[in-house]
Protein backbone atom coordinates (compact mmCIF):
# COMPACT_ATOMS: atom_id res chain seq x y z
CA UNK A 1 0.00 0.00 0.00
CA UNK A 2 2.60 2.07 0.42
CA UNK A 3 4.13 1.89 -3.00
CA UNK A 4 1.03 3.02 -4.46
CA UNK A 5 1.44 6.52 -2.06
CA UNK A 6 4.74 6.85 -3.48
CA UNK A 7 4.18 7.09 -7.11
CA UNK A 8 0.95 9.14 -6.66
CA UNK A 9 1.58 13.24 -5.96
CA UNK A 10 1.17 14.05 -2.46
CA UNK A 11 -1.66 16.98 -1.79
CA UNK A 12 1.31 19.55 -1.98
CA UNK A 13 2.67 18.77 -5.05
CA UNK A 14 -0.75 17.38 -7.13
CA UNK A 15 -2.45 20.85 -8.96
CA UNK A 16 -5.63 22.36 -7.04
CA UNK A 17 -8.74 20.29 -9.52
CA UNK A 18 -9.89 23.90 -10.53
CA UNK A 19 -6.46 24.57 -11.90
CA UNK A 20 -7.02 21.87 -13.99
CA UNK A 21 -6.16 23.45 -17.76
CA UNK A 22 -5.33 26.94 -16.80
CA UNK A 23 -1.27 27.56 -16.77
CA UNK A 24 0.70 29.46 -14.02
CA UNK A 25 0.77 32.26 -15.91
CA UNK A 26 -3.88 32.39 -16.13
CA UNK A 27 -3.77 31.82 -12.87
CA UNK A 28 -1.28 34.41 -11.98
CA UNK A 29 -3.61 36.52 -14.17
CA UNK A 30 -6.75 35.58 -12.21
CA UNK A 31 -4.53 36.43 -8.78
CA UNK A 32 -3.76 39.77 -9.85
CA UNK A 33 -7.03 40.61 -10.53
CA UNK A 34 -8.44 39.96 -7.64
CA UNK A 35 -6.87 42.99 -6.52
CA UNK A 36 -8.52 46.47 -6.30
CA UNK A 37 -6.87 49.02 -8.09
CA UNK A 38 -7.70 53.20 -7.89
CA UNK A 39 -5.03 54.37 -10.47
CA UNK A 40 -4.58 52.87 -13.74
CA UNK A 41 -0.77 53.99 -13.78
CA UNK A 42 -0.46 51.99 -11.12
CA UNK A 43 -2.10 48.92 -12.50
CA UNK A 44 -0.15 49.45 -15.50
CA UNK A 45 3.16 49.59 -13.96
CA UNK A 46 2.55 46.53 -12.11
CA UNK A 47 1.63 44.68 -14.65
CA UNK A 48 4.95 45.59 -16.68
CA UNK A 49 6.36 44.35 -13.50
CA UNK A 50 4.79 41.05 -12.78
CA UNK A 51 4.01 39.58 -15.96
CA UNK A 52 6.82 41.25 -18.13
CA UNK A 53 3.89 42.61 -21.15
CA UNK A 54 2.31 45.57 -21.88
CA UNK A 55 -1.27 46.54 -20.68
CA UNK A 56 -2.21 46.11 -24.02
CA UNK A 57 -1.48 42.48 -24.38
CA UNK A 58 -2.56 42.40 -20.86
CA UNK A 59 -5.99 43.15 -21.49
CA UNK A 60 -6.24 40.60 -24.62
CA UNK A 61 -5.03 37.47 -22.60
CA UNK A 62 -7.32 38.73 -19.79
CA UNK A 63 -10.26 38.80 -22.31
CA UNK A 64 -9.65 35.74 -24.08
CA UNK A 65 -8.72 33.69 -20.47
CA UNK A 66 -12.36 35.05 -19.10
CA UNK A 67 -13.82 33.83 -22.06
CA UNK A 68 -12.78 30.19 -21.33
CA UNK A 69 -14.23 27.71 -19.07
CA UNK A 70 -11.39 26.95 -17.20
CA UNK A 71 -11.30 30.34 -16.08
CA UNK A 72 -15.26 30.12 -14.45
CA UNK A 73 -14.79 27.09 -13.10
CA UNK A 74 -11.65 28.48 -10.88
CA UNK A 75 -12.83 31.55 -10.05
CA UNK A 76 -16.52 31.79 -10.74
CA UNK A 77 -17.11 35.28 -8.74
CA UNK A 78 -14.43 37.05 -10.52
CA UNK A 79 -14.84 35.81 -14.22
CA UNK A 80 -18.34 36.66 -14.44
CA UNK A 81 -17.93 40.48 -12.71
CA UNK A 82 -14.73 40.79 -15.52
CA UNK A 83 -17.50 39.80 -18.22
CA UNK A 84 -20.20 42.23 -16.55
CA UNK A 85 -17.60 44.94 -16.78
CA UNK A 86 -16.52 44.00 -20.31
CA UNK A 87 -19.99 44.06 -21.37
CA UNK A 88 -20.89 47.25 -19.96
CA UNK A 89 -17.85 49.39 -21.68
CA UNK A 90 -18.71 47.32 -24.84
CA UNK A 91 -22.61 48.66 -24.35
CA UNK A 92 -21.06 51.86 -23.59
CA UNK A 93 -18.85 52.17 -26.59
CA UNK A 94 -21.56 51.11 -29.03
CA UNK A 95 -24.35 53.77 -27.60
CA UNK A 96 -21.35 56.45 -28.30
CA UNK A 97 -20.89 55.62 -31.47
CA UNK A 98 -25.16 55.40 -32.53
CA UNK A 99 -25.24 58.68 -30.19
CA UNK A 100 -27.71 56.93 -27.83
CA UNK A 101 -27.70 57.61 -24.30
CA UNK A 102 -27.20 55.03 -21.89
């Protein structure tokens, strides 16, 4: 019986289940934006920092990992206020450009 605990990954080293298909770097991602943030230079500058990318290409992983459902499944709360958000500036946008007020 022992043996069989051997070859097998102890809780420490086996991944967290809702990890499951997300890499280090989606759920470093996830992680950060947890995190409230009240200037956007700041955000920015941390992200140069942590993830070594511009906010830019920041923004596109973070919309295409939200989009996934790896990404619900780990953090439910948080992927579905990012898509509220996204939808809301994407609303937003569109009644600018139709000059409708929202």
């Amino acid at each position: 019986m022992d043996s069989a605990n051997a070859s097998s990954p102890g809780p420490a080293e086996a991944a967290p289940p809702a990890l499951a298909g997300l890499s280090e770097r989606d759920g470093a991602i996830l992680a950060f934006e947890r995190h409230w943030w009240k200037y956007a230079g700041a955000k920015e500058q941390a992200i140069r920092d942590q993830f070594q990318m511009s906010a830019t290409r920041y923004y596109q992983v973070l919309n295409a990992l939200i989009d996934r459902p790896e990404a619900l499944a780990h953090d439910p709360l948080l992927v579905k206020r990012l898509r509220r958000l996204r939808a809301a500036r994407q609303r937003a946008r569109s009644a600018r450009r139709l000059g409708i007020e929202v």
